[in-house]
PDB file of N, CA and C in Angstrom:
ATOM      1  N   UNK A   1     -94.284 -58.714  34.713  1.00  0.00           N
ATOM      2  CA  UNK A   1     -94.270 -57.534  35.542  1.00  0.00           C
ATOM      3  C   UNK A   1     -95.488 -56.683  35.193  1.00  0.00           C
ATOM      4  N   UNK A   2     -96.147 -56.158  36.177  1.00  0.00           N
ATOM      5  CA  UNK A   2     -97.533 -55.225  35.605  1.00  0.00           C
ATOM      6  C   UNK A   2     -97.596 -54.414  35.738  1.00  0.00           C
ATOM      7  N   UNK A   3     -98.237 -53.605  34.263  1.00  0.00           N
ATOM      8  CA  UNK A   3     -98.055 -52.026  34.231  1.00  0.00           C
ATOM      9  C   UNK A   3     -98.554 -51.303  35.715  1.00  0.00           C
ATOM     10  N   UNK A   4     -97.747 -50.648  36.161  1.00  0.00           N
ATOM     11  CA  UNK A   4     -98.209 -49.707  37.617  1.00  0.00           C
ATOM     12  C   UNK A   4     -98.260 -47.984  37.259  1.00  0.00           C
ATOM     13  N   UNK A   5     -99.102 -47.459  37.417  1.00  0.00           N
ATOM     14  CA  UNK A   5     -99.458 -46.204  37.028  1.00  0.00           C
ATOM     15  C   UNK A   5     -98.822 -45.327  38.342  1.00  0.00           C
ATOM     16  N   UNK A   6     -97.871 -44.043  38.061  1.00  0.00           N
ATOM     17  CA  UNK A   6     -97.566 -42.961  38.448  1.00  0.00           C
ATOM     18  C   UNK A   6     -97.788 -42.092  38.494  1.00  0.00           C
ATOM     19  N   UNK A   7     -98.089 -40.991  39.575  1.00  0.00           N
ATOM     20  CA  UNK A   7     -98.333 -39.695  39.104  1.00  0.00           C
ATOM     21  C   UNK A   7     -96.772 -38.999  38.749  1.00  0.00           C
ATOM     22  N   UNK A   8     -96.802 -37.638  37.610  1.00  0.00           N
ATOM     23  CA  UNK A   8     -95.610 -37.351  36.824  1.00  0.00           C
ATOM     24  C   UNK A   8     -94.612 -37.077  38.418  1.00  0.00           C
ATOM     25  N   UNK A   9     -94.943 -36.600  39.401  1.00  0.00           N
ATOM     26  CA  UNK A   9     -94.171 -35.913  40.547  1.00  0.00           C
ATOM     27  C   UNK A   9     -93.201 -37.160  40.681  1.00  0.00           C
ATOM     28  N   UNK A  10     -93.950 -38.381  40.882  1.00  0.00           N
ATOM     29  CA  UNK A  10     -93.432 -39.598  41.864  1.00  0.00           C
ATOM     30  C   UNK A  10     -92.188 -39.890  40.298  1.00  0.00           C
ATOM     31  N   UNK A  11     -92.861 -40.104  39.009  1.00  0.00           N
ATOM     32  CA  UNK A  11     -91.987 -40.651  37.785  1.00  0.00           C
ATOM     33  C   UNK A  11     -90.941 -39.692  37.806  1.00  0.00           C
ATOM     34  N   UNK A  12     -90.993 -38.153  37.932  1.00  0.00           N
ATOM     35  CA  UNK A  12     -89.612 -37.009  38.077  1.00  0.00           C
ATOM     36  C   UNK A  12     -89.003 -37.819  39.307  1.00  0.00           C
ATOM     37  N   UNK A  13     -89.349 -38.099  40.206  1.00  0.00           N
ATOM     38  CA  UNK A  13     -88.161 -38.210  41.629  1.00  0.00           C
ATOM     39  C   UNK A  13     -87.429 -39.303  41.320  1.00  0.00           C
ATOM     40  N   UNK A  14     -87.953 -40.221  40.454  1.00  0.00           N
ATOM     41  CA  UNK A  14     -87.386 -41.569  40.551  1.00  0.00           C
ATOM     42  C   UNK A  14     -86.575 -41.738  39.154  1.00  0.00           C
ATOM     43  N   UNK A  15     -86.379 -40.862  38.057  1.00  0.00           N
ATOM     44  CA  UNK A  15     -85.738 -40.808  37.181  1.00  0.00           C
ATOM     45  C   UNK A  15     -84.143 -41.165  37.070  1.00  0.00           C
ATOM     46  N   UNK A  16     -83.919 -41.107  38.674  1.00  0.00           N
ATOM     47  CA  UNK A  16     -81.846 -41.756  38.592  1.00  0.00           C
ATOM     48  C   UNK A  16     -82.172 -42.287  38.370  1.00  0.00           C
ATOM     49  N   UNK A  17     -83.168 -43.573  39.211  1.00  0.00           N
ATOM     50  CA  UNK A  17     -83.022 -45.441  39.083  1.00  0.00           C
ATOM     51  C   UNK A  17     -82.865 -45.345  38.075  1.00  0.00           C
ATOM     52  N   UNK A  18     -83.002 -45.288  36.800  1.00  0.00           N
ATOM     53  CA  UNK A  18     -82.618 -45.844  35.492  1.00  0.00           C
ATOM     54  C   UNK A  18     -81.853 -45.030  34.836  1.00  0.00           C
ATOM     55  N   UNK A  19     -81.375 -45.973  33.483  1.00  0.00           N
ATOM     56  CA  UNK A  19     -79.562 -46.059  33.639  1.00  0.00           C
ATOM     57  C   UNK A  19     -80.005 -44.874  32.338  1.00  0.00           C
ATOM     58  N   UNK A  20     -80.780 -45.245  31.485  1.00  0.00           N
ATOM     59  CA  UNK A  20     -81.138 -44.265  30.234  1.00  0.00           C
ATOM     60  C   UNK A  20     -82.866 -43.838  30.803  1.00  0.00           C
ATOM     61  N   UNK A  21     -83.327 -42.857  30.386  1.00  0.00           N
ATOM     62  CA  UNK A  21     -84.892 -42.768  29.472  1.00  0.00           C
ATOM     63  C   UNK A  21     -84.796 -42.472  28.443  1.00  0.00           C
ATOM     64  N   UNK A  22     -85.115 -43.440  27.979  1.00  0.00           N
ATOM     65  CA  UNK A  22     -85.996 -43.077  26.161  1.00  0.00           C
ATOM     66  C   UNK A  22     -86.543 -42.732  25.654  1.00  0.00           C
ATOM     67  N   UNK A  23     -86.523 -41.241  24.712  1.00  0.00           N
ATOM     68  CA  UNK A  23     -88.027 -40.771  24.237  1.00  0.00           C
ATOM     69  C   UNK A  23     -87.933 -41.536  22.934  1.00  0.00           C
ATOM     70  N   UNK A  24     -89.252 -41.932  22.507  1.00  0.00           N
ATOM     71  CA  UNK A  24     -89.295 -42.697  21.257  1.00  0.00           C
ATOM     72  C   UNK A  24     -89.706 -41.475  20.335  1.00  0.00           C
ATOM     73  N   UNK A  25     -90.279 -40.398  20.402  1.00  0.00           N
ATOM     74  CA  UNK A  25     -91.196 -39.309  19.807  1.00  0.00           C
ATOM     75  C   UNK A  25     -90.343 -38.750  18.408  1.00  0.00           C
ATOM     76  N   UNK A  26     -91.161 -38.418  17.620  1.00  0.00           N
ATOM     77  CA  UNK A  26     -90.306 -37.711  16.594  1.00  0.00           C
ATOM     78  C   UNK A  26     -89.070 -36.392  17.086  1.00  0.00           C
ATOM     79  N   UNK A  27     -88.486 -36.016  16.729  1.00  0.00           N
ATOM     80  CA  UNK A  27     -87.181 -34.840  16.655  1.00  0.00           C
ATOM     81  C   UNK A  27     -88.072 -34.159  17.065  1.00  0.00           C
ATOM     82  N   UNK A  28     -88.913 -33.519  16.733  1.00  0.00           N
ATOM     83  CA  UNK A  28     -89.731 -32.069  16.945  1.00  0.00           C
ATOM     84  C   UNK A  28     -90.642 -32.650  18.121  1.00  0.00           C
ATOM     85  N   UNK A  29     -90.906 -33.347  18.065  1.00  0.00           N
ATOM     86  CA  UNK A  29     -92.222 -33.472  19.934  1.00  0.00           C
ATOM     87  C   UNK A  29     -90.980 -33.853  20.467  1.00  0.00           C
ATOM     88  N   UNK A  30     -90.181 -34.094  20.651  1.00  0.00           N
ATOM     89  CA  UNK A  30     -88.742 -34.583  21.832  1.00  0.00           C
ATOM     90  C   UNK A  30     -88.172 -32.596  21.921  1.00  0.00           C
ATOM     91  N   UNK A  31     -87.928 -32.245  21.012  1.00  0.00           N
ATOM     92  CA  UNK A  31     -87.569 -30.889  21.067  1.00  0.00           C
ATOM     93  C   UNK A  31     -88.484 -29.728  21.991  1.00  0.00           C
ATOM     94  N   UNK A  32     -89.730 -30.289  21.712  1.00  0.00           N
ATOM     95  CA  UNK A  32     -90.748 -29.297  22.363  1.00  0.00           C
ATOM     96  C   UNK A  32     -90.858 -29.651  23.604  1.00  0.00           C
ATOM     97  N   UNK A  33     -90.907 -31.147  23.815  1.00  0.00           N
ATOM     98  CA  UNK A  33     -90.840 -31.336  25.422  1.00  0.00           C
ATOM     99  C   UNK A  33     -90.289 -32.671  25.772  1.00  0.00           C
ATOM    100  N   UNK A  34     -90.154 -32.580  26.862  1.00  0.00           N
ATOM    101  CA  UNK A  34     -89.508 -33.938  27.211  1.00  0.00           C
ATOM    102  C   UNK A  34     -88.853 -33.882  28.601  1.00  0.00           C
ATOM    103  N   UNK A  35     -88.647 -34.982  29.046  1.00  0.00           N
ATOM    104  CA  UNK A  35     -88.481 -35.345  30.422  1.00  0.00           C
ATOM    105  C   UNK A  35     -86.684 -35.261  30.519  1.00  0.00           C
ATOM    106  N   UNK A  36     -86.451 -34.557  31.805  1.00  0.00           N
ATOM    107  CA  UNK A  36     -84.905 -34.117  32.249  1.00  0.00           C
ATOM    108  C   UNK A  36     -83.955 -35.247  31.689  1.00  0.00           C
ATOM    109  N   UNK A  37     -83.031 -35.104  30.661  1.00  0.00           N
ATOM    110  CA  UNK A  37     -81.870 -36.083  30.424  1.00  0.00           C
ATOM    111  C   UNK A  37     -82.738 -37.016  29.334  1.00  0.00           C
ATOM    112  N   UNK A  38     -83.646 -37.444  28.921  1.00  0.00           N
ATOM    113  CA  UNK A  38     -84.191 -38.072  28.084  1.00  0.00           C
ATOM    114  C   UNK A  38     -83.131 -38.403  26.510  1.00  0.00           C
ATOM    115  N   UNK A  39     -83.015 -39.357  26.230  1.00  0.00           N
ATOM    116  CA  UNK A  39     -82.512 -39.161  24.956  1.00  0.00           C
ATOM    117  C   UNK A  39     -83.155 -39.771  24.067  1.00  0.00           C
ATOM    118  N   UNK A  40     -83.469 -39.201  23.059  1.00  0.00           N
ATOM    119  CA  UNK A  40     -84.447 -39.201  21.582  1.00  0.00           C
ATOM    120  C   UNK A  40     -83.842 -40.341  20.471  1.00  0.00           C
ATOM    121  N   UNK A  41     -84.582 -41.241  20.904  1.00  0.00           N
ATOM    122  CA  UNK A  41     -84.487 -42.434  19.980  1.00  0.00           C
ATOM    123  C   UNK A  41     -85.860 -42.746  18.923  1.00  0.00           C
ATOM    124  N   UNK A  42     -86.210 -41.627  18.277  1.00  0.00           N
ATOM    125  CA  UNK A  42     -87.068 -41.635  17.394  1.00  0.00           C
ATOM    126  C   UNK A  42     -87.938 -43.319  16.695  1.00  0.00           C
ATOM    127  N   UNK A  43     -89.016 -43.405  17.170  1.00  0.00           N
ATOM    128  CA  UNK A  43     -89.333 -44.719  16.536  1.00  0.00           C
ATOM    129  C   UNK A  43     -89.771 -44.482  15.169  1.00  0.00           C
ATOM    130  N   UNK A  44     -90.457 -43.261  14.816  1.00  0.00           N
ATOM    131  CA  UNK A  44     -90.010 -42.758  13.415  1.00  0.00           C
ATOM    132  C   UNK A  44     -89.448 -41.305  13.150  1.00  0.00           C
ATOM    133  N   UNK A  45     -89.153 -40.193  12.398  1.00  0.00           N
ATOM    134  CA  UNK A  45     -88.242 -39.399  12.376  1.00  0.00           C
ATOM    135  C   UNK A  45     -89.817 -38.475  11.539  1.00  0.00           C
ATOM    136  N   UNK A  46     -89.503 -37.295  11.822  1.00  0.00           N
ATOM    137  CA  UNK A  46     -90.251 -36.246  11.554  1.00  0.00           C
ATOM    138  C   UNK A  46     -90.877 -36.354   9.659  1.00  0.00           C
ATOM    139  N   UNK A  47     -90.156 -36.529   8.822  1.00  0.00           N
ATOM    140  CA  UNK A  47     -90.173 -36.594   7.671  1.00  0.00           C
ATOM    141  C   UNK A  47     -91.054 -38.344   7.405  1.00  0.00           C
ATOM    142  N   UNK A  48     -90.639 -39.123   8.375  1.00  0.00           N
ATOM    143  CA  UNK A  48     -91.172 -40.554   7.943  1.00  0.00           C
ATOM    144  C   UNK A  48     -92.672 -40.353   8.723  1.00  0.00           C
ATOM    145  N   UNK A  49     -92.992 -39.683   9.621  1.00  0.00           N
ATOM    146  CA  UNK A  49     -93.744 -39.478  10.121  1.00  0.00           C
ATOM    147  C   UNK A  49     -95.185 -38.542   9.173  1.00  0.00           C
ATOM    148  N   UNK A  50     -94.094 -37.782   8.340  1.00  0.00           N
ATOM    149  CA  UNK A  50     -95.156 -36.845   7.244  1.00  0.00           C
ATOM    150  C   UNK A  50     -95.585 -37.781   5.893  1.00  0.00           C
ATOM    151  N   UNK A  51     -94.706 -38.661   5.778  1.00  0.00           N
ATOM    152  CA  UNK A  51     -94.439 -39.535   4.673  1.00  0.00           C
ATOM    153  C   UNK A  51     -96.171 -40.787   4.946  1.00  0.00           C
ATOM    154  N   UNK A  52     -96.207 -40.780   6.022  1.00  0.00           N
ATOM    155  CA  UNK A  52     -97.068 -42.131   6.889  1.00  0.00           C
ATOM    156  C   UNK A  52     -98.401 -41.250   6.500  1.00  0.00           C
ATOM    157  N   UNK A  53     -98.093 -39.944   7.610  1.00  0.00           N
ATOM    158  CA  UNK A  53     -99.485 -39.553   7.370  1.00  0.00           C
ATOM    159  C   UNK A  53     -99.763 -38.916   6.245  1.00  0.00           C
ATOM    160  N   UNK A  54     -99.666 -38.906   5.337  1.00  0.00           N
ATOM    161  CA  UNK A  54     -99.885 -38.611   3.953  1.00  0.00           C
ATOM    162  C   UNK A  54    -100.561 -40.184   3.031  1.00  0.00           C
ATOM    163  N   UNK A  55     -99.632 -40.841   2.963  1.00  0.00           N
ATOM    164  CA  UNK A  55     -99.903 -42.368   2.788  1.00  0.00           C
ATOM    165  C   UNK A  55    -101.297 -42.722   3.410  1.00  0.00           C
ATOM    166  N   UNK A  56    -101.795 -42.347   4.633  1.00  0.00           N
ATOM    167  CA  UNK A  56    -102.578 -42.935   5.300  1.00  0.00           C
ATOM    168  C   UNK A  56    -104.058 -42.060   4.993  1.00  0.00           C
ATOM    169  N   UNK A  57    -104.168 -40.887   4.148  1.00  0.00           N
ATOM    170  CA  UNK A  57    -105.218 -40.043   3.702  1.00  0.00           C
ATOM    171  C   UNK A  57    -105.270 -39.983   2.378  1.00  0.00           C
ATOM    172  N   UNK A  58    -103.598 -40.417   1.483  1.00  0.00           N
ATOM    173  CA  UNK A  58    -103.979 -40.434   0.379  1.00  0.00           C
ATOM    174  C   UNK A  58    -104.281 -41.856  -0.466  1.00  0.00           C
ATOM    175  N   UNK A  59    -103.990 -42.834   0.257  1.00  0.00           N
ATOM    176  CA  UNK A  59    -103.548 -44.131  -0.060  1.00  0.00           C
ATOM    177  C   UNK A  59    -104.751 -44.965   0.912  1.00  0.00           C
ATOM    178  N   UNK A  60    -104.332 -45.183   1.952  1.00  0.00           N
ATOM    179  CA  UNK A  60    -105.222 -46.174   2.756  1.00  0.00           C
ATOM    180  C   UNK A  60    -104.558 -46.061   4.100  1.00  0.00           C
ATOM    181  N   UNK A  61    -105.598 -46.541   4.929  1.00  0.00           N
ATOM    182  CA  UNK A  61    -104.703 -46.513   6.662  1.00  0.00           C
ATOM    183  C   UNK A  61    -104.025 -47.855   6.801  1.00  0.00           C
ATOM    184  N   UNK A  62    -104.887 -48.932   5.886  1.00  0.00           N
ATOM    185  CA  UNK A  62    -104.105 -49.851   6.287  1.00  0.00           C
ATOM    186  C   UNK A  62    -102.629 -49.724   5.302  1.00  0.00           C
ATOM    187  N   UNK A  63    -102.301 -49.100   4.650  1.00  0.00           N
ATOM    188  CA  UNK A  63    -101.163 -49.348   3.678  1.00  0.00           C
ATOM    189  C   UNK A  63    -100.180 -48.543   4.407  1.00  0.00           C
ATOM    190  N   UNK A  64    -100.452 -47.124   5.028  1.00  0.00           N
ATOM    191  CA  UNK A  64     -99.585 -46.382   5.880  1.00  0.00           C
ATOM    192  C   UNK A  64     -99.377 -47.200   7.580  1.00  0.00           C
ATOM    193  N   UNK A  65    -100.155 -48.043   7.971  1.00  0.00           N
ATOM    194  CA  UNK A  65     -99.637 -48.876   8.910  1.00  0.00           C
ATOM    195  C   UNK A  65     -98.495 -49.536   8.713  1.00  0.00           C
ATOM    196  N   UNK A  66     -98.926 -50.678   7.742  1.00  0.00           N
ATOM    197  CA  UNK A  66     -97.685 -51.540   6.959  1.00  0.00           C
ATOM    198  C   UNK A  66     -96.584 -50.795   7.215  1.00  0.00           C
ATOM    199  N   UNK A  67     -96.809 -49.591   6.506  1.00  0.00           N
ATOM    200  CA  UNK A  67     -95.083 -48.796   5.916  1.00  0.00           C
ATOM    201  C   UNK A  67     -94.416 -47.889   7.526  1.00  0.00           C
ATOM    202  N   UNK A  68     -95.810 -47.853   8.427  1.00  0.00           N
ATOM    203  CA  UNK A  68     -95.249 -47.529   9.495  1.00  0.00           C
ATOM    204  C   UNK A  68     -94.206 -48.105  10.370  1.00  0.00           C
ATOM    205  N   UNK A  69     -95.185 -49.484  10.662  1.00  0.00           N
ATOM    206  CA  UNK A  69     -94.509 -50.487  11.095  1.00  0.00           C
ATOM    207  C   UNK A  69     -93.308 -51.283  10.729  1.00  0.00           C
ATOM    208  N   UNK A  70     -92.985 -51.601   9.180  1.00  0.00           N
ATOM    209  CA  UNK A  70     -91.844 -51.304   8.714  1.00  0.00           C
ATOM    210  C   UNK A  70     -90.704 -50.579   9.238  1.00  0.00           C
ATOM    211  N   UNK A  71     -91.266 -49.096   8.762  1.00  0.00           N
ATOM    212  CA  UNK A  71     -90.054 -48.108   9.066  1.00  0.00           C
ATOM    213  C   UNK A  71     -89.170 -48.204  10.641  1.00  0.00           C
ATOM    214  N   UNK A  72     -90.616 -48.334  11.329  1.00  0.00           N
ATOM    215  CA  UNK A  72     -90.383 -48.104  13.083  1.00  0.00           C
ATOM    216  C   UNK A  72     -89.451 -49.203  13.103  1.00  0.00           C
ATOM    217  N   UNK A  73     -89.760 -50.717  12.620  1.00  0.00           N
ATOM    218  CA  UNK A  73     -89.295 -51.735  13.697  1.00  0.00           C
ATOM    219  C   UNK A  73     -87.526 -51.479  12.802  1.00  0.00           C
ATOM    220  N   UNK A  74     -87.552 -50.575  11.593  1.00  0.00           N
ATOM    221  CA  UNK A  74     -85.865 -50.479  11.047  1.00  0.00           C
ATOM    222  C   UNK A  74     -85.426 -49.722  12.030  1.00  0.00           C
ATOM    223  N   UNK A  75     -85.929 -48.388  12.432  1.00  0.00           N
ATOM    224  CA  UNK A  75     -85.590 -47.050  12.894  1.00  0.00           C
ATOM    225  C   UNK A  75     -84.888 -48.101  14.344  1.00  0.00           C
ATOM    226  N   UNK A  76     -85.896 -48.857  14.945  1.00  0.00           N
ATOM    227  CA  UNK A  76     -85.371 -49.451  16.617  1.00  0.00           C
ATOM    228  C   UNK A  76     -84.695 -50.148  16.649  1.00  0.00           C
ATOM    229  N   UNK A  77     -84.241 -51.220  15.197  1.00  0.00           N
ATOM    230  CA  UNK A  77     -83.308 -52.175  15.219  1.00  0.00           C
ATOM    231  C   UNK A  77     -81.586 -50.868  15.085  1.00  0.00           C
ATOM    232  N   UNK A  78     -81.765 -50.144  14.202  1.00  0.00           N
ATOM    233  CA  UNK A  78     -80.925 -48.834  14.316  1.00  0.00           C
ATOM    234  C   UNK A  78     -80.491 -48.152  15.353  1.00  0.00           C
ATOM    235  N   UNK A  79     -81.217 -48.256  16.579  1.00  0.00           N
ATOM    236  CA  UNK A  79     -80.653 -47.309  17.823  1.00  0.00           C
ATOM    237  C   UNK A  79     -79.884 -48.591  18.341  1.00  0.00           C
ATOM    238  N   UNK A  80     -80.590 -49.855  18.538  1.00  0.00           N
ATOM    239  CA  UNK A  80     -79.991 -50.811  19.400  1.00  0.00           C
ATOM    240  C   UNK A  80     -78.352 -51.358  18.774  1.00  0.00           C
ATOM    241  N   UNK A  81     -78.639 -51.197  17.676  1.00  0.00           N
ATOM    242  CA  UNK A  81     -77.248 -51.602  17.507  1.00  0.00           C
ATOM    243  C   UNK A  81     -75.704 -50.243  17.316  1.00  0.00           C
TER     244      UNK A  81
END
């Protein structure tokens, strides 16, 4: 299926068709904004998010990737089940 680009007007009107939307965003960017009915399935959580970028200035980018990617693919196996 191929990505098809929307403007936000046309993506608001068409928001019934689907059964959920998902914000993946941390607690605090889902809090500040977000799209009508959205529910916040964090792919990482505000604190793992400070944890990364810290890791990634004090440590290495590639070592805060690793631990990103980690965390995220736990955090998504966590909502789905």
């Amino acid at each position: 299926m191929p990505l098809v680009t929307i403007a936000a007007d046309q993506a608001l009107a068409r928001l019934a068709e689907f059964d959920a939307v998902i914000d993946a965003r941390s607690e605090s960017e889902h809090a500040e904004d977000r799209l009508p009915g959205a529910v916040n399935w964090p792919s990482l959580t505000d604190e793992q998010r400070r944890q990364v970028g810290t890791e990634y200035t004090q440590v290495s980018p590639f070592a805060a990737r690793k631990r990103g990617a980690a965390l995220a693919a736990r955090n998504i196996a966590a909502h789905l089940e």
